[in-house]
N, C-alpha and C. Protein backbone atom coordinates (compact mmCIF):
# COMPACT_ATOMS: atom_id res chain seq x y z
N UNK A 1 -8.40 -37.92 8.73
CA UNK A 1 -8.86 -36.60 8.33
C UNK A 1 -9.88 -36.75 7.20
N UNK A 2 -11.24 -35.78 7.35
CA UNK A 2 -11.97 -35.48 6.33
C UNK A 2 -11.48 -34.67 5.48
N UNK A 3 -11.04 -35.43 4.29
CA UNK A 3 -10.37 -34.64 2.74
C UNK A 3 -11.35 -33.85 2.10
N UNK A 4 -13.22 -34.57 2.26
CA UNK A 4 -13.53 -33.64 1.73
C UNK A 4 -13.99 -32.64 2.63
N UNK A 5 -14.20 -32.66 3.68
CA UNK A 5 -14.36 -31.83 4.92
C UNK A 5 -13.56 -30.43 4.80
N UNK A 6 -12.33 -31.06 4.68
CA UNK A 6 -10.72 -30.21 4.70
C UNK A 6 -10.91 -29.03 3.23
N UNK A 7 -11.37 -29.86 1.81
CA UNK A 7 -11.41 -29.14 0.98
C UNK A 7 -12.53 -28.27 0.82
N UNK A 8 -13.82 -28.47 1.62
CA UNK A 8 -14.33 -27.35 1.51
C UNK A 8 -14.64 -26.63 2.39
N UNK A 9 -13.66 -26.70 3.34
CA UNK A 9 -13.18 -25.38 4.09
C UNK A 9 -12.14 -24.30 3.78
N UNK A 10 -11.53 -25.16 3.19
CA UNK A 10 -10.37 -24.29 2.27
C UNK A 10 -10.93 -23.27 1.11
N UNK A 11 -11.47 -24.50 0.26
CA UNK A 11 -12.45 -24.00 -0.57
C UNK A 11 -13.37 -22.12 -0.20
N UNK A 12 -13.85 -22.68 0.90
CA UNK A 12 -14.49 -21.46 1.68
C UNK A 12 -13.95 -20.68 2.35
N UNK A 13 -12.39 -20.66 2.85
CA UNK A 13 -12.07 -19.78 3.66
C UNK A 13 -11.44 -18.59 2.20
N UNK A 14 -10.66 -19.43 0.97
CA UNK A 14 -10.17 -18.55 0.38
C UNK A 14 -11.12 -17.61 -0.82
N UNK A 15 -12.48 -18.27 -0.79
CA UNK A 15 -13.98 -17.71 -1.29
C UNK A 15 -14.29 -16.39 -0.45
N UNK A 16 -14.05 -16.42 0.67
CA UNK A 16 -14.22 -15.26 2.04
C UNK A 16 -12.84 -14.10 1.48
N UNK A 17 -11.96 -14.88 1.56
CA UNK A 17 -10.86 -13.98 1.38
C UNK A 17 -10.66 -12.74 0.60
N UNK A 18 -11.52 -13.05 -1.12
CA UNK A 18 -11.53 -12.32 -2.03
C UNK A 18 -13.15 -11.91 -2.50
N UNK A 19 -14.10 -11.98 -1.67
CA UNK A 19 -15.10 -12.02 -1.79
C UNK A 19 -15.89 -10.25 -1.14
N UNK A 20 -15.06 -9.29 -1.44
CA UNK A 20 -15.17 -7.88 -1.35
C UNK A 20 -15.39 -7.38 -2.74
N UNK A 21 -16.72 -6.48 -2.49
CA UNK A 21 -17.10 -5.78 -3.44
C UNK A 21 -16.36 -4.25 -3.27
N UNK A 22 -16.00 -3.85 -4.52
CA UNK A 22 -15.47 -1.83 -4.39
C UNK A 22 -16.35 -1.43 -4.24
N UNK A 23 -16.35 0.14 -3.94
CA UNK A 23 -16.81 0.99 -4.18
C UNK A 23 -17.71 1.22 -5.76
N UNK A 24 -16.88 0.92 -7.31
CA UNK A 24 -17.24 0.77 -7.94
C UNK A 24 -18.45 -0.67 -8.52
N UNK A 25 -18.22 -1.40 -7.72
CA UNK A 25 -19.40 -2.22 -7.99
C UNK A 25 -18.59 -3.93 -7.98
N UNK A 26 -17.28 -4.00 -8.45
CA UNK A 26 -16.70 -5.33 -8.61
C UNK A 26 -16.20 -5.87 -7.59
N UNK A 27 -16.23 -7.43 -8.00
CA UNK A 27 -15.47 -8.10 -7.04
C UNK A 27 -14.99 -9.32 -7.76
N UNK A 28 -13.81 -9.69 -7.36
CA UNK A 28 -12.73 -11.00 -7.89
C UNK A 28 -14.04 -12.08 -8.67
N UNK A 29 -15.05 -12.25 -7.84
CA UNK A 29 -15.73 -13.72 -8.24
C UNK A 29 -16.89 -12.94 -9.22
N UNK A 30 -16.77 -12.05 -10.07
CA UNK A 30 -17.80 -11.58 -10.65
C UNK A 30 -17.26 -12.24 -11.60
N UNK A 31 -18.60 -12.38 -13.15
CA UNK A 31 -18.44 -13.23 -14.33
C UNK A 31 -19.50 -13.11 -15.11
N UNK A 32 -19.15 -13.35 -16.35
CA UNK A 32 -20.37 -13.40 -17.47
C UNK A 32 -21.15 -14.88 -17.51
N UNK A 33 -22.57 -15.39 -17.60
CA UNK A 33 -23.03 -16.30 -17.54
C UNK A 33 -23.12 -17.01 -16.86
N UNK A 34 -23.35 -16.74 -15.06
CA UNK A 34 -23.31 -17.07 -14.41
C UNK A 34 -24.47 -17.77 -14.25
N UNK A 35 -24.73 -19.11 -14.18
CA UNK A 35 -26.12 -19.80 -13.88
C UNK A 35 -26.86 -19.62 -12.32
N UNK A 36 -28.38 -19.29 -12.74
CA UNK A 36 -29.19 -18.73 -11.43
C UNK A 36 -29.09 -19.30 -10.20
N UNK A 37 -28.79 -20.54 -10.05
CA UNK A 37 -28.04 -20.59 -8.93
C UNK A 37 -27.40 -20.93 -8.21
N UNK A 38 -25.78 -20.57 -9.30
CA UNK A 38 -25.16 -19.77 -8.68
C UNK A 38 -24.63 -18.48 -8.13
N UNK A 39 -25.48 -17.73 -8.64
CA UNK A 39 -25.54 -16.22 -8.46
C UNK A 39 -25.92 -15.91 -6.91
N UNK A 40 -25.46 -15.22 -6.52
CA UNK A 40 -25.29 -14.40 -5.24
C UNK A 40 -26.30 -13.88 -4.97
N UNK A 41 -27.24 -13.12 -5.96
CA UNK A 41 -28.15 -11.81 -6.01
C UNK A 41 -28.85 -12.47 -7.41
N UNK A 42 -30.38 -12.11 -6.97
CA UNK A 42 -30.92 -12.89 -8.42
C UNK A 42 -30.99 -11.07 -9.16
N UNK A 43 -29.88 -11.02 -10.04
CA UNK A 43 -30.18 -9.99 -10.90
C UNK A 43 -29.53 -10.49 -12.00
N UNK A 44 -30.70 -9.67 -12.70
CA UNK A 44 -30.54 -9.79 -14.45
C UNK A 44 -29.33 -8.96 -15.12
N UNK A 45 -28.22 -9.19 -15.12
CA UNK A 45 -26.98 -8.78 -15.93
C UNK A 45 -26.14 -9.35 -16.34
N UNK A 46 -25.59 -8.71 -17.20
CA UNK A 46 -24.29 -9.48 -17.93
C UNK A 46 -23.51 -10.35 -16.90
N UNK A 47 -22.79 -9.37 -16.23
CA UNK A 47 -22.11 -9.95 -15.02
C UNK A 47 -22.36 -10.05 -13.79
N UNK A 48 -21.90 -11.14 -13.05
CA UNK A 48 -22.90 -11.61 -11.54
C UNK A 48 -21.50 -12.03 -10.74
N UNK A 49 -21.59 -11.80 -9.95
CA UNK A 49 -20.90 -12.34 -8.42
C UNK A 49 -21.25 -14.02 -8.60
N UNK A 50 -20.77 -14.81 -8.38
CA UNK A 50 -20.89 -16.27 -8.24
C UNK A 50 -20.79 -17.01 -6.62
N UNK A 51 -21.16 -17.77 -6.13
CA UNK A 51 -21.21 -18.25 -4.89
C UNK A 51 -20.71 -19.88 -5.02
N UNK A 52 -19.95 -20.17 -4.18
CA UNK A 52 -19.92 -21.61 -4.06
C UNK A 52 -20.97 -22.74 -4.40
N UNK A 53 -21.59 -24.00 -4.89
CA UNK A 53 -22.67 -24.25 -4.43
C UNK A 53 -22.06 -26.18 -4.72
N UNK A 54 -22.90 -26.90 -3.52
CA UNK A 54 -22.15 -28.09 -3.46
C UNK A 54 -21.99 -29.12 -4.85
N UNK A 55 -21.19 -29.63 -5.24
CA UNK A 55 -20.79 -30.42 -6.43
C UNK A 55 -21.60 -31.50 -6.53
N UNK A 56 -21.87 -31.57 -7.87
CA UNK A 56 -22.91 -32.70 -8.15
C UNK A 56 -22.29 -33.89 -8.68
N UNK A 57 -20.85 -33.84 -8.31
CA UNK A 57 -20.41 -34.35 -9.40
C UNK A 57 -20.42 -35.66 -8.32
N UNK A 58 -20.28 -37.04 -8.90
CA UNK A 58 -20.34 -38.08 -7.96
C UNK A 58 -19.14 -39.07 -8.27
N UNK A 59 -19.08 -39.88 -7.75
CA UNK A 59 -18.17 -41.27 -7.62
C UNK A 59 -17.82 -41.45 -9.21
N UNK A 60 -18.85 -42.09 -9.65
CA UNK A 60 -19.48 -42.76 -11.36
C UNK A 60 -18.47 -41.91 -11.95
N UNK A 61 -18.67 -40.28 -11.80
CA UNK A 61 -18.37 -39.21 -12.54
C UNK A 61 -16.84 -39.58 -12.63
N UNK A 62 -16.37 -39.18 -11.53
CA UNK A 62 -14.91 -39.37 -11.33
C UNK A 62 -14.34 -40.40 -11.48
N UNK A 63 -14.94 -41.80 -11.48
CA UNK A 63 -14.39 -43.02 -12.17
C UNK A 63 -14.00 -42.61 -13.68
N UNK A 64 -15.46 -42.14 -14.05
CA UNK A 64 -15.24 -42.67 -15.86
C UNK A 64 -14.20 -40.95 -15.95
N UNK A 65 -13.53 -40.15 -15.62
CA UNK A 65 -12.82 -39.19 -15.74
C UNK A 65 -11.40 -40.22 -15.60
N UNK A 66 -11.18 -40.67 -14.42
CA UNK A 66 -10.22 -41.62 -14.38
C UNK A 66 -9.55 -42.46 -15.30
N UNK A 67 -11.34 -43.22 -16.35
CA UNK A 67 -10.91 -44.04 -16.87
C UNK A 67 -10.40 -43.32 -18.36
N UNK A 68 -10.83 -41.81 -18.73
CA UNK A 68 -10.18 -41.08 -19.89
C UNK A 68 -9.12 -40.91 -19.87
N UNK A 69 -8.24 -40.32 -18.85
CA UNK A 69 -7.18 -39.62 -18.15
C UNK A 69 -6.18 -40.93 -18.02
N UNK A 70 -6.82 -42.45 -17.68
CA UNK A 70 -6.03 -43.80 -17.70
C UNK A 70 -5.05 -43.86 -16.69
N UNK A 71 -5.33 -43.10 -15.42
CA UNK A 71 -4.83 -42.97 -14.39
C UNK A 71 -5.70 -43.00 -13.13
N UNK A 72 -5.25 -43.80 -12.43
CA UNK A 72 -6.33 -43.64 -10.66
C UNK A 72 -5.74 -42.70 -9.83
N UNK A 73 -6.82 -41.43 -9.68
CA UNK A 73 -6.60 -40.69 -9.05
C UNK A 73 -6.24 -40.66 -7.43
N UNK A 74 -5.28 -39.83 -7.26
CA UNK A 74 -5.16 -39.43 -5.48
C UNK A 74 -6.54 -39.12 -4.69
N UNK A 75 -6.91 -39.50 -3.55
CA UNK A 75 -7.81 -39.26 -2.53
C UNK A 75 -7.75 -38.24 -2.54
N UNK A 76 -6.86 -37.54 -2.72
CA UNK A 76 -7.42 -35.50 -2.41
C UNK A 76 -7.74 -35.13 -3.44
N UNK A 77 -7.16 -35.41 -4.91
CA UNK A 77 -7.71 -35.11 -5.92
C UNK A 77 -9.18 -35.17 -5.93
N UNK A 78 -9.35 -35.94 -5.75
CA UNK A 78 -10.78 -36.57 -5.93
C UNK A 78 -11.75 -35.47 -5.62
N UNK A 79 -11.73 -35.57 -4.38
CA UNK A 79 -12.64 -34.33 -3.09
C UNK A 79 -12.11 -33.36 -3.73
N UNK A 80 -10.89 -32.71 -4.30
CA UNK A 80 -10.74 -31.53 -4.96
C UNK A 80 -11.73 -31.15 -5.96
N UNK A 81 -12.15 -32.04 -6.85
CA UNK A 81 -13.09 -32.01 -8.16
C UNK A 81 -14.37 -32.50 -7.91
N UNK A 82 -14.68 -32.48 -6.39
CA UNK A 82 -16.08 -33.19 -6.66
C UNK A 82 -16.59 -32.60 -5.14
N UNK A 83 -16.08 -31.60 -4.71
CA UNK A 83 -16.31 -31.12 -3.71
C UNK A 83 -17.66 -29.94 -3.80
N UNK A 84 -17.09 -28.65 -4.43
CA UNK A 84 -17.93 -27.63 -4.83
C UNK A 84 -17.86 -27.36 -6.45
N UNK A 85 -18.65 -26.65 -7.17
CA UNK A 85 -19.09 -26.17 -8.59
C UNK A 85 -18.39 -24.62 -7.87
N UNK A 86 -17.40 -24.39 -8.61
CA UNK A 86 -16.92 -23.10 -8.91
C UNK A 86 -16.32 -22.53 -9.88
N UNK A 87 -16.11 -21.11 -10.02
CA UNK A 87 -15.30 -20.31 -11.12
C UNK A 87 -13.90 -19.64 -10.33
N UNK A 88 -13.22 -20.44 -9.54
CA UNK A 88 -12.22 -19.79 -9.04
C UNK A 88 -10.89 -19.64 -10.41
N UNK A 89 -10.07 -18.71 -10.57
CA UNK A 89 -8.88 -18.77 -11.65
C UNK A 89 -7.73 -19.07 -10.96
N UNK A 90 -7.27 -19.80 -9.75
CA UNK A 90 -6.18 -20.32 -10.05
C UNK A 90 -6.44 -21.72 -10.64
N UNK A 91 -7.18 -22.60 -10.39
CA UNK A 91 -7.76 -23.97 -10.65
C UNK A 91 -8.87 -23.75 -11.72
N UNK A 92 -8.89 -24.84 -12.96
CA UNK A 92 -9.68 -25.04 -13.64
C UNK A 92 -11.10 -24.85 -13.20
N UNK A 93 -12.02 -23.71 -13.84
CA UNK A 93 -13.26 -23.76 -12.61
C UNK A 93 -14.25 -25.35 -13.00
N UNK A 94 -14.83 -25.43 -12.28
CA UNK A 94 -15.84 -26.53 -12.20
C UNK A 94 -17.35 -26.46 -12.20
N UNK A 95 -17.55 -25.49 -13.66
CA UNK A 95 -19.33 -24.39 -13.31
C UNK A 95 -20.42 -25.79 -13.49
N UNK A 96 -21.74 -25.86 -13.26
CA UNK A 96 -22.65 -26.65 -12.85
C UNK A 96 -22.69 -27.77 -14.12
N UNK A 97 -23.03 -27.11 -15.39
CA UNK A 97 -23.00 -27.67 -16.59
C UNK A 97 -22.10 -28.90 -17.51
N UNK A 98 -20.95 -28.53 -16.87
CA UNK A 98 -19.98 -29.59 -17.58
C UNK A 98 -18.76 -29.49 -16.65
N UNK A 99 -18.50 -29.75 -15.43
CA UNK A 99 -18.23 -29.59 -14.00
C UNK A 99 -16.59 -29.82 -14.66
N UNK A 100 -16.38 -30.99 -15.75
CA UNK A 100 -14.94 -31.89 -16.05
C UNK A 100 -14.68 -30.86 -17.25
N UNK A 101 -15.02 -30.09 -18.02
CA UNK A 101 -14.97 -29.21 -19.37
C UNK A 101 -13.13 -28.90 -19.22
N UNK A 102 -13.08 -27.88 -18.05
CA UNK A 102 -11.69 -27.64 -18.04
C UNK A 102 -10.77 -28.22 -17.90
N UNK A 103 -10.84 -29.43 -17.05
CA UNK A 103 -10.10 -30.47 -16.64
C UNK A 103 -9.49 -31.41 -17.72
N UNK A 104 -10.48 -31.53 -18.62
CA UNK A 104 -10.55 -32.09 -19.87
C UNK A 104 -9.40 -31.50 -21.09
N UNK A 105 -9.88 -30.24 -20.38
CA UNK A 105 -8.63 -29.48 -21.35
C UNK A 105 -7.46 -29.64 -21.39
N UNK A 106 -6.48 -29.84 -20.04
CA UNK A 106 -5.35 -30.19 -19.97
C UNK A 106 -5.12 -31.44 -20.04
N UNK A 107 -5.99 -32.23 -20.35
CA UNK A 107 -5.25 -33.73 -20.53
C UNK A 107 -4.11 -33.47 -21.44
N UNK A 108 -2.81 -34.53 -21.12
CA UNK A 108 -2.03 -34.48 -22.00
C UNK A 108 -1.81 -35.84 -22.21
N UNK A 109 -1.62 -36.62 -23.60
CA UNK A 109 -0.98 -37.87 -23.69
C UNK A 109 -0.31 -38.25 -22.81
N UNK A 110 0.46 -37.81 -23.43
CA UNK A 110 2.00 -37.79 -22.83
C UNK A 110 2.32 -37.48 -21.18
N UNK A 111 2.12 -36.84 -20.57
CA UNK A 111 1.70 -36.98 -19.07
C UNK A 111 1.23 -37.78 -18.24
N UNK A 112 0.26 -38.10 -19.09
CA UNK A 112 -0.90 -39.23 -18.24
C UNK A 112 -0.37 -40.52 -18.69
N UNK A 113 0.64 -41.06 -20.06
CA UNK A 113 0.89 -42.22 -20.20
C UNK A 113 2.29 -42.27 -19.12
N UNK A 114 3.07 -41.43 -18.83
CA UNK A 114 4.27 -41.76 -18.76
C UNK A 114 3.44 -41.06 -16.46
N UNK A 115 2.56 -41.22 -16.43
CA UNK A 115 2.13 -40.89 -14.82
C UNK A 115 1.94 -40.04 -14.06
N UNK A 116 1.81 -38.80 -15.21
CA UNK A 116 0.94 -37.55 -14.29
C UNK A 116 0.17 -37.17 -14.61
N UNK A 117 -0.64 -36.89 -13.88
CA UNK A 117 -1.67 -36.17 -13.93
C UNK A 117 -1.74 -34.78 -13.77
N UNK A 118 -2.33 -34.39 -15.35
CA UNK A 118 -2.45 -32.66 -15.52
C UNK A 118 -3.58 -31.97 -14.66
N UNK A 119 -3.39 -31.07 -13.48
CA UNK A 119 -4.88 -30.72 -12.95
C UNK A 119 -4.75 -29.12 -12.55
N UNK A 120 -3.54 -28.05 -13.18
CA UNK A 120 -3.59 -27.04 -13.13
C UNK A 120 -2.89 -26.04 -13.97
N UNK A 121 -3.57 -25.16 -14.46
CA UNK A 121 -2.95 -24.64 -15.77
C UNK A 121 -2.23 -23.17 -14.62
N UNK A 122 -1.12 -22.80 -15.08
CA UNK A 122 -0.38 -21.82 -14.43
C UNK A 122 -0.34 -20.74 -15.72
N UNK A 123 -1.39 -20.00 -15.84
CA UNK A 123 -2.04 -19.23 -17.26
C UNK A 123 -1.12 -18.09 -17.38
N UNK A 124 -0.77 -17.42 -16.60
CA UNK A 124 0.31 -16.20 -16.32
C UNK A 124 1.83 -16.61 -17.10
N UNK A 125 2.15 -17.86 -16.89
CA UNK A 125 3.59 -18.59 -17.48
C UNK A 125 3.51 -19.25 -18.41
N UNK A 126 1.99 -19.98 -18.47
CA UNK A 126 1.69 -21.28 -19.08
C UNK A 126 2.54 -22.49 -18.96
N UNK A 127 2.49 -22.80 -17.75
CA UNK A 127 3.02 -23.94 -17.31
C UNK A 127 2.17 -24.69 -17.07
N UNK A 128 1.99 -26.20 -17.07
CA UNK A 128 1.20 -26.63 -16.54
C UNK A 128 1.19 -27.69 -14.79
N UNK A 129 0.57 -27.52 -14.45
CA UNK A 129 0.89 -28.59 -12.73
C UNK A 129 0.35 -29.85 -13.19
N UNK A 130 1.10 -30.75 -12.56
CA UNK A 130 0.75 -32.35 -12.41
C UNK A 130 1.02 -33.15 -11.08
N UNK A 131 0.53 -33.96 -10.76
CA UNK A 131 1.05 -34.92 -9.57
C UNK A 131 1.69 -35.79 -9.79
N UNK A 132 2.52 -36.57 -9.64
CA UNK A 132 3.58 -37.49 -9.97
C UNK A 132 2.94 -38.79 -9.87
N UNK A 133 2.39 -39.45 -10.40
CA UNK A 133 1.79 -41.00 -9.60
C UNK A 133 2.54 -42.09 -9.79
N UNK A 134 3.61 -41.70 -10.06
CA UNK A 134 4.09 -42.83 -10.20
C UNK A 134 5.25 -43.27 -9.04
N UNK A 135 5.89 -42.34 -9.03
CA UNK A 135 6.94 -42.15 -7.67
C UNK A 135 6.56 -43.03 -6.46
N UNK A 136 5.47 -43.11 -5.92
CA UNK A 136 4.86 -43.50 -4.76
C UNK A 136 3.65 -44.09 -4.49
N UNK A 137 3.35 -45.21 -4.28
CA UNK A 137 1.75 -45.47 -4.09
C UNK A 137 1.36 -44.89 -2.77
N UNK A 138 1.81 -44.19 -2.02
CA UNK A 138 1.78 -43.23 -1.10
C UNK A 138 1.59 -41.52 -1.47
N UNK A 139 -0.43 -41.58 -1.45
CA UNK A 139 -0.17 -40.09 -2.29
C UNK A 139 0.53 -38.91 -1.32
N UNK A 140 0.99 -39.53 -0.36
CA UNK A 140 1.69 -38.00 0.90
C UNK A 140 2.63 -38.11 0.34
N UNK A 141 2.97 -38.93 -0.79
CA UNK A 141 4.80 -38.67 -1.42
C UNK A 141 4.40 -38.19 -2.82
N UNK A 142 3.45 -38.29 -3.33
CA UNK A 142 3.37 -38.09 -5.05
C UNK A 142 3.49 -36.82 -5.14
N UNK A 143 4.90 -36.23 -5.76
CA UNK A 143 4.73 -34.77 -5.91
C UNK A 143 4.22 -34.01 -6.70
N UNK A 144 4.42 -32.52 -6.35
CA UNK A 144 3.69 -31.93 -7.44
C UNK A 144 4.94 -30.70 -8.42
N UNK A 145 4.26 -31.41 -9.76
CA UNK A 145 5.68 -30.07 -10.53
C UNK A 145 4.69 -29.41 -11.66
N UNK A 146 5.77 -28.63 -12.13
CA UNK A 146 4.88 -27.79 -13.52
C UNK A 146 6.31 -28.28 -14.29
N UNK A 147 5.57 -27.39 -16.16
CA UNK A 147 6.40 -27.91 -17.19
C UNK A 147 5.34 -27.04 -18.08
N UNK A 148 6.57 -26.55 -18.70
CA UNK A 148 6.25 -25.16 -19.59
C UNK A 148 5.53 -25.96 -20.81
N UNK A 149 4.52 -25.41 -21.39
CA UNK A 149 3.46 -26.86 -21.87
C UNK A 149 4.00 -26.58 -23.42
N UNK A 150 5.04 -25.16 -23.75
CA UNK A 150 5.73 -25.54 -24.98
C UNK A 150 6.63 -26.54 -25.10
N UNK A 151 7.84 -27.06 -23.72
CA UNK A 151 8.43 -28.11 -23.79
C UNK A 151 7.97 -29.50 -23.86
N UNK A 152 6.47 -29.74 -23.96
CA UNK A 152 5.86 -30.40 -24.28
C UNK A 152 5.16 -30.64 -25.73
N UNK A 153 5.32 -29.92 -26.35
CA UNK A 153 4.84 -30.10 -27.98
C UNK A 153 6.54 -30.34 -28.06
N UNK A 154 7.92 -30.18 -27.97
CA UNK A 154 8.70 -30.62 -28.29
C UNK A 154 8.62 -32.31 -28.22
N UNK A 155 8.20 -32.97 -27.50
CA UNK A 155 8.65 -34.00 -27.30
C UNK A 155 7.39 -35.08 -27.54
N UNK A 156 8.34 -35.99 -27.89
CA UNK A 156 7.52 -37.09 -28.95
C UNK A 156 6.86 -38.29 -27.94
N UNK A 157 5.80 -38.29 -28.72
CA UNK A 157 4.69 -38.68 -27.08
C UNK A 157 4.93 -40.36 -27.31
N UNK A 158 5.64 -41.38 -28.59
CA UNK A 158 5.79 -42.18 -28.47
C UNK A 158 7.40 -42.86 -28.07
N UNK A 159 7.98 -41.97 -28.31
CA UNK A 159 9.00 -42.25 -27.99
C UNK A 159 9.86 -41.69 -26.55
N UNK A 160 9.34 -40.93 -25.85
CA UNK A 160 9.88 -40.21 -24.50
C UNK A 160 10.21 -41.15 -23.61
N UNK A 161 10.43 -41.64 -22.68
CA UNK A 161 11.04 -41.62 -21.60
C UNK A 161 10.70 -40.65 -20.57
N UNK A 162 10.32 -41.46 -19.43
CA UNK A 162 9.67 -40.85 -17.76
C UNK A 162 10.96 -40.12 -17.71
N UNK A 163 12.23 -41.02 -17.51
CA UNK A 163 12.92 -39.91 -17.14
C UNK A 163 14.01 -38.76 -17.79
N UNK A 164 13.33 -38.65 -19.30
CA UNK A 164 13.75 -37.43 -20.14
C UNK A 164 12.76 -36.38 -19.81
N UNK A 165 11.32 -36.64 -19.57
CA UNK A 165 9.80 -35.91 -18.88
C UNK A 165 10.45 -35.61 -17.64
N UNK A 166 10.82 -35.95 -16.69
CA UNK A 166 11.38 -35.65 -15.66
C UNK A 166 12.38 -34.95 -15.52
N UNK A 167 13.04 -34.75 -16.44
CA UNK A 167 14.45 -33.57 -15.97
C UNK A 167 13.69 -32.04 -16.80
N UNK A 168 12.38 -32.11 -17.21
CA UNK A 168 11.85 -30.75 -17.59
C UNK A 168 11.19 -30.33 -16.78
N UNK A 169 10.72 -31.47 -15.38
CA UNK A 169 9.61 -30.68 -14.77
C UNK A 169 10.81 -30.26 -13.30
N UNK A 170 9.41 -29.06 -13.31
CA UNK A 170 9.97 -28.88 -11.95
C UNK A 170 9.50 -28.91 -10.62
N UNK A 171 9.96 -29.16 -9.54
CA UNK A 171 9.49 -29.94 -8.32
C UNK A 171 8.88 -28.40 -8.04
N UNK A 172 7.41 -28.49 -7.39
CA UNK A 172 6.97 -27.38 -6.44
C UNK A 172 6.79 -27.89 -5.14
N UNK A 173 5.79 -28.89 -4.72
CA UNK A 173 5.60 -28.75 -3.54
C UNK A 173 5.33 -30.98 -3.49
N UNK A 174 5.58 -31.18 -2.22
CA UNK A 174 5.49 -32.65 -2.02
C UNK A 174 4.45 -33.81 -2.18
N UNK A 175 3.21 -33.13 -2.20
CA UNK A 175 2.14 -33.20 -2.32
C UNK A 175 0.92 -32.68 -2.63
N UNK A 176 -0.33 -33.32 -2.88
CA UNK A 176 -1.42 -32.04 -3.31
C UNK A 176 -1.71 -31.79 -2.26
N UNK A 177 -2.02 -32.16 -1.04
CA UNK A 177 -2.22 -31.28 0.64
C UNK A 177 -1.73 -30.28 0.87
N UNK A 178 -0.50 -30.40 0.72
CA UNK A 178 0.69 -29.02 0.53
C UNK A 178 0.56 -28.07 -0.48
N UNK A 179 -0.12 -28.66 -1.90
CA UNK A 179 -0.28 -27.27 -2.74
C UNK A 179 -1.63 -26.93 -2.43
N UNK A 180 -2.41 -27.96 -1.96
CA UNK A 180 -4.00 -27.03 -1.50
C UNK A 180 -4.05 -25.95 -0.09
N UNK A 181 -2.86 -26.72 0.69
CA UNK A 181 -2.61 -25.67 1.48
C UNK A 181 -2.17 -24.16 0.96
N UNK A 182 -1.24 -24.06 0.28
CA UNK A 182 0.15 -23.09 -0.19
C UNK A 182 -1.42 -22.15 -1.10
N UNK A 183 -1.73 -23.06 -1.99
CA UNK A 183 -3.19 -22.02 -3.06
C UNK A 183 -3.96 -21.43 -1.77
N UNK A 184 -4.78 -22.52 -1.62
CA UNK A 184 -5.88 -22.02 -0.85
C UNK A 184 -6.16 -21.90 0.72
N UNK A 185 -5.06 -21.75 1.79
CA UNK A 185 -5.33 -21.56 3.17
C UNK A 185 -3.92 -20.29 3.48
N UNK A 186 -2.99 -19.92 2.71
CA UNK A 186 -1.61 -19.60 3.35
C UNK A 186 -1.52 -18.31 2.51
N UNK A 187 -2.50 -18.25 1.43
CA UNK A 187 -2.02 -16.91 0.38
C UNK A 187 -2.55 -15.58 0.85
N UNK A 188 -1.95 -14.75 0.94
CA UNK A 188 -2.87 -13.30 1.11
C UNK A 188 -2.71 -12.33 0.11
């Protein structure tokens, strides 16, 4: 299977999904500072509709992200972050300028030393999502959990234990295929 094929169809089917303007003028993907082009409509306003547009981000990029983060990323990850430049809000957006800005944000020590990788902020709960990499060198097994990111300032980033980190998180789904499915192909 094409992963990145796969992700930016997904990418695009759930862009279609919410991509209705009202009556009053809005729509889900509208935003302040939207760069020209990515804009939908070349008009001069505060706020603009945004459009998909393909990722610039390359190999190099996602190595030296790898090598901050001190973890080798999953094959879907990858194509996840280097697929399209967007402002979607369930996922960190990825706008043209600094594509890794958000991604960057959730690094956590402590996550990434003890083998996950932080790659979704759950902003409504403030939980955060990670993939498990350590469980499996088989990423169809590396799961995916969240962890309330206050139970994480509790705990001491030199002294923890994987599996004291592990009885806080909680299991969502088996894989990132399965949560890119569940986000972006299954939601209405």
């Amino acid at each position: 299977m094409d992963r990145k094929a796969y992700i930016k169809n997904g990418f695009e089917a759930y862009y279609a999904r919410y991509n209705q303007v009202t009556e009053e003028g809005f729509c889900r993907w509208m935003r302040p500072d939207v760069p020209d082009v990515m804009k939908v409509a070349d008009i001069d306003e505060e706020w603009s509709r945004w459009k998909l547009v393909p990722s610039s981000v390359s190999h190099d990029d996602v190595a030296a992200l790898e090598e901050e983060f001190g973890l080798k990323f999953p094959e879907w990850y990858k194509a996840f972050i280097s697929t399209y430049h967007h402002y979607f809000d369930v996922i960190p957006e990825q706008g043209m300028d600094e594509p890794f800005d958000r991604i960057k944000d959730m690094y956590n020590p402590l996550l990434c030393k003890l083998g996950y990788l932080p790659f979704s902020w759950d902003a409504e709960y403030g939980k955060l999502r990670c993939i498990d990499l350590q469980e499996s060198l088989d990423e169809e097994k590396c799961g995916i959990y969240e962890i309330d990111h206050e139970i994480l300032f509790e705990m001491d980033e030199e002294n923890t234990e994987r599996n004291e980190l592990k009885e806080s998180l909680i299991f969502l789904y088996p894989n990132f295929k399965t949560y890119f499915d569940h986000t972006f192909l299954e939601r209405e």
